[in-house]
Protein backbone atom coordinates (compact mmCIF):
# COMPACT_ATOMS: atom_id res chain seq x y z
CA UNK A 1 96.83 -75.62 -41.42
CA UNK A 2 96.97 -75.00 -37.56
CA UNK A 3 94.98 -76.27 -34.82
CA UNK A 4 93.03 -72.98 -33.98
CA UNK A 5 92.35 -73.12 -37.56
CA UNK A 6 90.96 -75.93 -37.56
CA UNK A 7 88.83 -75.24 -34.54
CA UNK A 8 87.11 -72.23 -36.12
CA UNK A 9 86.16 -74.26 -39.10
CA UNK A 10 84.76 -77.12 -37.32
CA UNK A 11 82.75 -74.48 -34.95
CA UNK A 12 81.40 -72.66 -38.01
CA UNK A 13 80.05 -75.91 -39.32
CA UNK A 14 78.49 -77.39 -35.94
CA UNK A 15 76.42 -74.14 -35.53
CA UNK A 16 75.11 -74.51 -39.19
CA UNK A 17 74.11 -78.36 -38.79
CA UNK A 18 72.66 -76.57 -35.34
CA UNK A 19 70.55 -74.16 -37.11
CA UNK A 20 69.62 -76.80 -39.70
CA UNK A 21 68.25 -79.06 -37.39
CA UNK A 22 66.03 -76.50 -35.58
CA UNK A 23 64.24 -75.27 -38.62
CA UNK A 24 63.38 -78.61 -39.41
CA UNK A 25 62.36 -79.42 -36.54
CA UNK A 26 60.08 -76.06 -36.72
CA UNK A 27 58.92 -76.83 -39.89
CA UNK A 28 57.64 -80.83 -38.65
CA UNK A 29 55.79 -79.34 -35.50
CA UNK A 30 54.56 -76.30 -37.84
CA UNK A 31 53.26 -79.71 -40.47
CA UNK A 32 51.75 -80.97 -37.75
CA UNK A 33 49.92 -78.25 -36.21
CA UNK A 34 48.02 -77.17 -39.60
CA UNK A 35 47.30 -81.20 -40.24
CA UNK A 36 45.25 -81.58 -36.75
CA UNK A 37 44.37 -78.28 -36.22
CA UNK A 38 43.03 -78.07 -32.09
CA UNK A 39 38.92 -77.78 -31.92
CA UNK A 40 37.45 -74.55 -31.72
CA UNK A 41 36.25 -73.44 -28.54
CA UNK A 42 32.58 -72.64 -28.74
CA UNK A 43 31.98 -74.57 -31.22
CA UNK A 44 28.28 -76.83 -31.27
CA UNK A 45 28.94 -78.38 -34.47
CA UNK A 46 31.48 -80.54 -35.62
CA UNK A 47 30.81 -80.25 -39.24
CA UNK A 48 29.68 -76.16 -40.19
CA UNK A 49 27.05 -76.07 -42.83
CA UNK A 50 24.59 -73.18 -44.52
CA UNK A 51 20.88 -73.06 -43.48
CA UNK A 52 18.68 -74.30 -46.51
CA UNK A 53 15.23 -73.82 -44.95
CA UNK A 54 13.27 -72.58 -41.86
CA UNK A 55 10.06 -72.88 -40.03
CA UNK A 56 7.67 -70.56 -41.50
CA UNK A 57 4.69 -71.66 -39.61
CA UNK A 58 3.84 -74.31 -36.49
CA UNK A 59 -0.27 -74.95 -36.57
CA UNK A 60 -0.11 -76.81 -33.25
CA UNK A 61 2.26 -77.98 -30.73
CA UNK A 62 4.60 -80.06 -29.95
CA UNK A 63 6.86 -79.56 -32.89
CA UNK A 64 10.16 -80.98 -32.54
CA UNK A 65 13.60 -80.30 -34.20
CA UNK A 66 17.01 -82.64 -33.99
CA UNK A 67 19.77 -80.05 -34.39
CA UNK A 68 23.36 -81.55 -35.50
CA UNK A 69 25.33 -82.74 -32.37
CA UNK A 70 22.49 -82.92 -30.47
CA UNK A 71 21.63 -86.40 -28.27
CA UNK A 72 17.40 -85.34 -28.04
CA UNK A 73 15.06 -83.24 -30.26
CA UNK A 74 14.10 -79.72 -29.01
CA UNK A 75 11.11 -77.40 -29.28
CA UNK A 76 10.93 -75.83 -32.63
CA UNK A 77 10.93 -72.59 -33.02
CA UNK A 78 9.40 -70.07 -36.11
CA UNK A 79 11.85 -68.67 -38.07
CA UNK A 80 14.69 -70.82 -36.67
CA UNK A 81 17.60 -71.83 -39.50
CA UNK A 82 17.17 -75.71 -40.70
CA UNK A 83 20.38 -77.13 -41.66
CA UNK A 84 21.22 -80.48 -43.61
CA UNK A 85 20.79 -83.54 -42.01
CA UNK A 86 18.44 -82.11 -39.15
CA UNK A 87 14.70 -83.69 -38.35
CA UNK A 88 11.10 -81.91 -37.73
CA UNK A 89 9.10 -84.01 -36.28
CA UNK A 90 5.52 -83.53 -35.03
CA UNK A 91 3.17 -85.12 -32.58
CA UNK A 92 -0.60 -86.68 -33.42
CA UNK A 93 -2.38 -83.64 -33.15
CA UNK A 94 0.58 -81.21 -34.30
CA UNK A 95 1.70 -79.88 -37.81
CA UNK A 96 4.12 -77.07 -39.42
CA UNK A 97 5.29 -75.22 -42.47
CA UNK A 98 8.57 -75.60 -43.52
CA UNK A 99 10.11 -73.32 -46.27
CA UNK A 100 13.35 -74.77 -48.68
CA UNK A 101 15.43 -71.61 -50.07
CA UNK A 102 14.91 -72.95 -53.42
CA UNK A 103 11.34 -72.18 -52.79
CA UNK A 104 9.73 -75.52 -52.46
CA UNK A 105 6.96 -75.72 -49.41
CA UNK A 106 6.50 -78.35 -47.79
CA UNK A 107 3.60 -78.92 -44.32
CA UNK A 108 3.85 -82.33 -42.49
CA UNK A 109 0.97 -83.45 -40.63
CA UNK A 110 0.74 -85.30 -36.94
CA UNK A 111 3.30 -88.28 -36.72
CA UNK A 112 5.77 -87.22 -39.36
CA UNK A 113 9.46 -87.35 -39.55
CA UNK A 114 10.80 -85.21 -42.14
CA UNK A 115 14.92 -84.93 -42.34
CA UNK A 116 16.41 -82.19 -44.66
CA UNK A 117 18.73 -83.93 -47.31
CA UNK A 118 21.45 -81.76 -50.05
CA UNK A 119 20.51 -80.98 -53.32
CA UNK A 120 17.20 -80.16 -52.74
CA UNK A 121 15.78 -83.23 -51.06
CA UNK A 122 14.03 -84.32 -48.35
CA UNK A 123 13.29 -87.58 -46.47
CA UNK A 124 9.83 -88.33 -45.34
CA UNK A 125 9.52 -91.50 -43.42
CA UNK A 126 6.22 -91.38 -41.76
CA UNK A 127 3.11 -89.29 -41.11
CA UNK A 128 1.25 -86.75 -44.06
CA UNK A 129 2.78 -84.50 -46.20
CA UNK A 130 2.34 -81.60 -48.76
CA UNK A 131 4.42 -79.86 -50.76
CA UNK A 132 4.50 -77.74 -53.82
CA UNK A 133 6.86 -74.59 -55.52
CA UNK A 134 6.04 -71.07 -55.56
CA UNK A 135 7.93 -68.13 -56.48
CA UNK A 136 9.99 -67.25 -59.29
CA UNK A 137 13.27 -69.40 -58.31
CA UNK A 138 11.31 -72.89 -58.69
CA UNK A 139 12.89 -75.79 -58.68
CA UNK A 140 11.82 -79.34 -58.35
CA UNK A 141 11.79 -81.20 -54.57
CA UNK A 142 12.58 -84.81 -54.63
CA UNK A 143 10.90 -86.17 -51.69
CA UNK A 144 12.89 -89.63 -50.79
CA UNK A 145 10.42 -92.18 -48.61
CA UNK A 146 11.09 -96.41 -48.23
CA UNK A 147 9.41 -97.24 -51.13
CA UNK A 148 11.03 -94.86 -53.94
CA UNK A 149 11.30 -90.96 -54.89
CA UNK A 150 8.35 -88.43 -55.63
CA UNK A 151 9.19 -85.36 -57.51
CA UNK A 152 7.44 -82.67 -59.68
CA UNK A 153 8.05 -79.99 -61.33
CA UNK A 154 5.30 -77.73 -61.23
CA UNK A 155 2.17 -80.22 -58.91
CA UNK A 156 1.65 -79.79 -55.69
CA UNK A 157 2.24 -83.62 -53.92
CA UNK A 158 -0.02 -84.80 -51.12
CA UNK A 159 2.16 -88.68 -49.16
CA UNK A 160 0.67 -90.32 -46.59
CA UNK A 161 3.06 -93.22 -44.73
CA UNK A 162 1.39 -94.36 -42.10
CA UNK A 163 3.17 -95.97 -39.35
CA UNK A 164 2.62 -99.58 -39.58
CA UNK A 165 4.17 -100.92 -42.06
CA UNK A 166 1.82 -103.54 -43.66
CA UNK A 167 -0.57 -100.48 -44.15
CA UNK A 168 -0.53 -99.06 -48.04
CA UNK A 169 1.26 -95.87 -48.51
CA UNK A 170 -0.74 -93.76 -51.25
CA UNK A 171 0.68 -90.48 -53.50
CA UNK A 172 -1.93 -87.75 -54.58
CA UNK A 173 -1.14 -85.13 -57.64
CA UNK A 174 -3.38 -82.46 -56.65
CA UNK A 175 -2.49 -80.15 -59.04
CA UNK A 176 0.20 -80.78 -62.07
CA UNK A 177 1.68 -84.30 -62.76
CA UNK A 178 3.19 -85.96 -60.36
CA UNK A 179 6.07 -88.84 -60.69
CA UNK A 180 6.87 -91.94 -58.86
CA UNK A 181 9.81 -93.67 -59.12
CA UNK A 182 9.38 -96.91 -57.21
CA UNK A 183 12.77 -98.61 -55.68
CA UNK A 184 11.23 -102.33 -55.68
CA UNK A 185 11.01 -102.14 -59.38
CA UNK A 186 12.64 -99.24 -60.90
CA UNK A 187 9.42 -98.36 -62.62
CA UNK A 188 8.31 -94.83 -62.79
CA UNK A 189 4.90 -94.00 -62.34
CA UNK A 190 2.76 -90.26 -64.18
CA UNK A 191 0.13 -88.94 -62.03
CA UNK A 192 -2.36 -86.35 -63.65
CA UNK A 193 -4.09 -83.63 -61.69
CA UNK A 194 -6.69 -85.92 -59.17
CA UNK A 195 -5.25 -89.30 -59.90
CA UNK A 196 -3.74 -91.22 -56.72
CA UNK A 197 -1.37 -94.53 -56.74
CA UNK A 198 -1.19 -96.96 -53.68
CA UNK A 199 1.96 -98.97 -52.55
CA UNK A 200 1.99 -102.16 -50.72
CA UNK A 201 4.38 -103.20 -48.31
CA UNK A 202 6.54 -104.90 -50.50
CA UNK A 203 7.28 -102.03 -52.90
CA UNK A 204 4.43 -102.93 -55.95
CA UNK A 205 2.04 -100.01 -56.50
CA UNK A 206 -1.07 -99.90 -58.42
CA UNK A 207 -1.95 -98.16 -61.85
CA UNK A 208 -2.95 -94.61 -61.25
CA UNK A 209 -6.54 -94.09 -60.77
CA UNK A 210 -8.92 -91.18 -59.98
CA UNK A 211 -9.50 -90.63 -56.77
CA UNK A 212 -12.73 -91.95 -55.25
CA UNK A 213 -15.32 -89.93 -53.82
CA UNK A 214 -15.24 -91.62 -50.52
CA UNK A 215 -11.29 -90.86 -50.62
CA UNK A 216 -11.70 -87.43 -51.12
CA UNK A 217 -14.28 -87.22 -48.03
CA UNK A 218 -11.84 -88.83 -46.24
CA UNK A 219 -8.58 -87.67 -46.78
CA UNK A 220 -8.83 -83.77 -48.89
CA UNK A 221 -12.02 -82.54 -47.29
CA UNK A 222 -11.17 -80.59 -44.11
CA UNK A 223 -7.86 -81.79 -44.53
CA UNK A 224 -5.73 -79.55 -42.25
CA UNK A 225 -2.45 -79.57 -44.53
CA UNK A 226 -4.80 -77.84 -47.18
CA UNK A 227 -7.11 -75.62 -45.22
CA UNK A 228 -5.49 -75.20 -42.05
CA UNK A 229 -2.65 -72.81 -42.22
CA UNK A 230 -2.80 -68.81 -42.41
CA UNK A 231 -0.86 -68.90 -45.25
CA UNK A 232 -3.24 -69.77 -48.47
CA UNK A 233 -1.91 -72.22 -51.65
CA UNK A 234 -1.84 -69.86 -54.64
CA UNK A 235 -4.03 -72.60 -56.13
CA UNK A 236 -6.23 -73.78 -53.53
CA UNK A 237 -9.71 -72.63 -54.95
CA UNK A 238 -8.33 -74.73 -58.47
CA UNK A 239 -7.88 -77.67 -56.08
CA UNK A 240 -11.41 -77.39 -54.21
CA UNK A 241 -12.85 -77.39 -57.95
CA UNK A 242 -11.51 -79.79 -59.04
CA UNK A 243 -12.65 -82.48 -56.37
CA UNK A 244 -15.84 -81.24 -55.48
CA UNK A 245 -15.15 -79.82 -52.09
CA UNK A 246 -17.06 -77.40 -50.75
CA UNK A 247 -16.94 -77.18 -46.94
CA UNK A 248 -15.56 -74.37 -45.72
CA UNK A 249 -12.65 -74.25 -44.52
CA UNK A 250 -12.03 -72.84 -40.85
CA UNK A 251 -9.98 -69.70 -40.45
CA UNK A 252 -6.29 -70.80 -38.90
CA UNK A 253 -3.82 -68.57 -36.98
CA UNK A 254 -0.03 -68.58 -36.44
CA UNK A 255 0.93 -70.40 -33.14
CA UNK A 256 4.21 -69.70 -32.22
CA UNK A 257 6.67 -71.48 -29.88
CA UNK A 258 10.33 -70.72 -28.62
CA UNK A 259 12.89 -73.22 -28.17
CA UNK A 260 13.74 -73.88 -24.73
CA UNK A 261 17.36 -73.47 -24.72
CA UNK A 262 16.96 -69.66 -26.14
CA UNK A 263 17.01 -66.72 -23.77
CA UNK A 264 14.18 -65.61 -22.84
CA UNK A 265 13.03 -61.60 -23.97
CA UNK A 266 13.58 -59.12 -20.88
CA UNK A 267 10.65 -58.72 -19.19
CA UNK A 268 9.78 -55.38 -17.32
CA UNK A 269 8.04 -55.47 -14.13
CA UNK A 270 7.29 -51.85 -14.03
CA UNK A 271 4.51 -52.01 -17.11
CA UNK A 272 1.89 -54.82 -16.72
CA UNK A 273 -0.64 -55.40 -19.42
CA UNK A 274 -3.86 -56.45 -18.57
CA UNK A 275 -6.37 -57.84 -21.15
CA UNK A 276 -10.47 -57.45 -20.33
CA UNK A 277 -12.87 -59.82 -21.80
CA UNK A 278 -16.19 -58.02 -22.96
CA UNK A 279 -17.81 -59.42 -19.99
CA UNK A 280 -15.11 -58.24 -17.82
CA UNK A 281 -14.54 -54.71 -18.90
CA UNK A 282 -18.71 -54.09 -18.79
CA UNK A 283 -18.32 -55.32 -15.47
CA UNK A 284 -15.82 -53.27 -14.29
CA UNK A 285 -17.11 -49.95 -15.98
CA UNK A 286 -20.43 -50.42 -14.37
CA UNK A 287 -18.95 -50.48 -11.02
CA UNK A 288 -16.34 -47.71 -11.74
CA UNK A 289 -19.89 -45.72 -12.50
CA UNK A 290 -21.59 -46.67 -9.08
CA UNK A 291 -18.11 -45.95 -7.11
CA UNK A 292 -18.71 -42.21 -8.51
CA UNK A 293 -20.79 -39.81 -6.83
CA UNK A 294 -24.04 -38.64 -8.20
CA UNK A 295 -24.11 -34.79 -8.77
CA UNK A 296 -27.66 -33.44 -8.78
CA UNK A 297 -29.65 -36.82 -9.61
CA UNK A 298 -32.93 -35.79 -11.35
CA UNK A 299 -35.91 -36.01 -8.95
CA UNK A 300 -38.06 -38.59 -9.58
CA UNK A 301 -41.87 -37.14 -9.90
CA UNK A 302 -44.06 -37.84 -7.00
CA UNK A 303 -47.63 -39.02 -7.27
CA UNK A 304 -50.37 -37.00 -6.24
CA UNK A 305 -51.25 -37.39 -2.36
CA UNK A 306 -53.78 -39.28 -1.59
CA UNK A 307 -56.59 -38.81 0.54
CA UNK A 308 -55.56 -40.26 4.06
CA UNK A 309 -57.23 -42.61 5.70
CA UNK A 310 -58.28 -43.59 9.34
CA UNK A 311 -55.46 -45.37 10.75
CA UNK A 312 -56.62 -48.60 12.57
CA UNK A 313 -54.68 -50.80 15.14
CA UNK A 314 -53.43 -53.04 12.43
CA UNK A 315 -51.76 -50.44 10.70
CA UNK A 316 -49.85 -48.91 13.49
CA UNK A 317 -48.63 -52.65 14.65
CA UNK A 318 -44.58 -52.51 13.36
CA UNK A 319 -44.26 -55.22 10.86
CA UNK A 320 -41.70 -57.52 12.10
CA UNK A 321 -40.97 -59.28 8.58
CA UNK A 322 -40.04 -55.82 6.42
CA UNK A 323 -37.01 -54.26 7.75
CA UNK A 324 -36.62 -49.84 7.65
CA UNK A 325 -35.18 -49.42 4.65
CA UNK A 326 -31.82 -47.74 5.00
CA UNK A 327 -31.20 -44.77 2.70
CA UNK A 328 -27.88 -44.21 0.90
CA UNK A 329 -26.53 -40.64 0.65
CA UNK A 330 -25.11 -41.91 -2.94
CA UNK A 331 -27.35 -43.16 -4.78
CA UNK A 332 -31.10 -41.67 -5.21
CA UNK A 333 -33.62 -44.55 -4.85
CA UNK A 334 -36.77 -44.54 -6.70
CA UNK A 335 -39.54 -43.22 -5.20
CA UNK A 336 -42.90 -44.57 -5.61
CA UNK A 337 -45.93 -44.18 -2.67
CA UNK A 338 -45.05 -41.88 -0.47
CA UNK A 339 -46.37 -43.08 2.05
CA UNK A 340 -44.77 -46.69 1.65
CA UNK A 341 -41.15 -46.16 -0.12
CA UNK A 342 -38.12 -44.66 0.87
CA UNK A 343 -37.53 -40.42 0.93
CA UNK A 344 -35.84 -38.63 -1.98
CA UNK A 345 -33.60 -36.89 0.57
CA UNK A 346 -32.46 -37.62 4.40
CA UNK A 347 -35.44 -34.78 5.37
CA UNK A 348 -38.45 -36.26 6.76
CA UNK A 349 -41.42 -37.64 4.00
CA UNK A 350 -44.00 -34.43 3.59
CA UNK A 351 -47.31 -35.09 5.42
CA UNK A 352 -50.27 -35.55 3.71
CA UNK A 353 -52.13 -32.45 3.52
CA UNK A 354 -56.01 -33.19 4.12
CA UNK A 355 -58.70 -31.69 1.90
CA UNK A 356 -60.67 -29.48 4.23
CA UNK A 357 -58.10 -28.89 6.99
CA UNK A 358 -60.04 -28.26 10.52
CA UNK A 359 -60.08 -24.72 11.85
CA UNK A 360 -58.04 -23.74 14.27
CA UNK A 361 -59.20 -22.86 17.21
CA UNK A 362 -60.12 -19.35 18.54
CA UNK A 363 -58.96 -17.93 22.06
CA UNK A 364 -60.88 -15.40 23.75
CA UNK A 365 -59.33 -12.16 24.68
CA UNK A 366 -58.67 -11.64 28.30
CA UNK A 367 -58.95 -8.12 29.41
CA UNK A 368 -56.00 -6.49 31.15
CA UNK A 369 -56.69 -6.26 34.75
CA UNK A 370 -57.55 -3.10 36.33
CA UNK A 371 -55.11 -1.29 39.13
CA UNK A 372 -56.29 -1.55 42.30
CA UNK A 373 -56.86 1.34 44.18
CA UNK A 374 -54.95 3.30 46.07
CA UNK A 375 -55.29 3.83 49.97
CA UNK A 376 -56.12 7.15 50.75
């Protein structure tokens, strides 16, 4: 075999190992690319999940929510997607509505901390809570607190966890039967419909008990989780029956509250809306009235003229005290005395006519004077 023969073969297999060696080398940096794929720009959350719930409803403000990847909690806002892992939490004085797609409800009073968990779960830490199922998709909420799980089926749950510790957490069925499954001991506690169970700070709870009277004064009466939201339980009347309460309950309306870092609505300039109290638009009507011009005012009537008098020095005096009344060319004032009040119209007040007027006088005739005479 020649030389040049040789060199072709040798050629022919360098540019193979060549072209070998560049698609693996594509193929490792293609591996490597799909393994650590770059972030996406845009992107506010690491991990992307599906909504499960939403604020339906915030009583009173401040109501706060702790989005994923976010350092601080932010405004709520009604009708803003909830997500797994993210926290409502309210205020002393505040409270909200939160709705689970599964189509559990569930209200948290002021001071509560309620996180949203999978598999439809929540964790309530601290604060008041109520929750219960409507709809036809029902399905049971396990509410998971420091002390154990509550969960029913078809009751509506009323937990109260108050902040100090050493305080006694207590668990109302209001309606259904209510379990307790208690971490301390692994024990599971049945509530019936208006039976309540205390727990201690050390996990023990107490055998389930009616609820007192001085209990249900205290905590269901006027209780704003139960009466104080637009939105009515389907069995609220059942539950005021059943305990004995009768106050009524004050009519609530939907306060609503945009999260800071959303846009906020155009607003036009050119249209302004203003809103009149009752006070305020009576106010303004009346004076839109006296702003108008009076076309033919009715005359007032004018009493009979009395019979005039001898003027004496007194009377004639100017009073210094009682300025002259100035008359308006608008407005027609009321006209009582004559001789006292203001005139009906800018002409001068009529006279008073006497009785027996005096005669007037009579003038003799003067005869024309005769022509003198002539001079002859």
């Amino acid at each position: 075999m020649q030389r040049w023969q040789l060199s072709q073969i040798s050629g022919r297999i360098s540019g193979r190992i060549k072209l070998l060696l560049v698609l693996s080398l594509s193929v490792t940096l293609l591996s490597s690319c799909l393994t650590n794929p770059p972030p996406k720009p845009f992107s506010t959350e690491a991990i992307p999940t599906e909504a499960i719930a939403e604020i339906s409803e915030i009583r009173s403000y401040p109501v706060r929510v702790k989005y994923l990847n976010s350092a601080v909690a932010k405004p709520a806002t009604v009708g803003v997607p909830l997500k797994v892992n993210e926290t409502i939490s309210t205020d002393e004085n505040s409270s909200a509505q939160v709705i689970l797609r599964n189509g559990a409800i569930i209200r948290i009073g002021g001071k509560s901390s309620l996180t949203l968990k999978p598999k439809n779960q929540v964790e309530f830490t601290s604060g008041r809570l109520l929750t219960w199922v409507e709809g036809e998709n029902k399905a049971a909420t396990r509410v998971l607190t420091n002390f154990g799980e509550v969960f029913s089926d078809n009751g509506t749950i009323y937990i109260e966890i108050p902040a100090k510790a050493a305080e006694e957490r207590r668990i109302i069925a209001l309606d259904g039967k209510v379990n307790v499954l208690l971490t301390a001991s692994s024990q599971t506690l049945t509530l019936n419909k208006g039976e309540e169970v205390t727990v201690k700070a050390d996990g023990t709870a107490s055998k389930p008990k009616r609820i007192e009277k001085e209990n249900i004064d205290k905590r269901l009466a006027n209780n704003n989780l139960i009466f104080g939201f637009s939105t009515q339980l389907s069995n609220q009347n059942q539950i005021a029956a059943e305990f004995g309460i009768t106050a009524a309950a004050k009519e609530a309306s939907t306060i609503e509250f945009r999260r800071s870092d959303l846009p906020k609505p155009p607003s036009d300039n050119r249209q302004k809306k203003v809103t009149y109290t009752s006070g305020s638009a009576n106010r303004d009507r009346d004076e839109s009235r006296n702003d108008r011009p009076i076309d033919n005012p009715a005359p007032k009537p004018i009493e009979p003229a009395r019979k005039p008098e001898e003027p004496t020095a007194a009377d004639n005096q100017p009073n210094p005290e009682t300025p002259a009344p100035v008359a308006s060319p608008d407005v027609a004032p009321i006209v009582g005395n004559p001789t006292t009040s203001n005139p009906v119209s800018p002409e001068p007040p009529p006279q008073p006519v006497p009785i027996e007027p005096p005669p007037l006088p009579v003038q003799s005739e003067i005869a024309a004077p005769e022509p003198e005479p002539r001079p002859n």
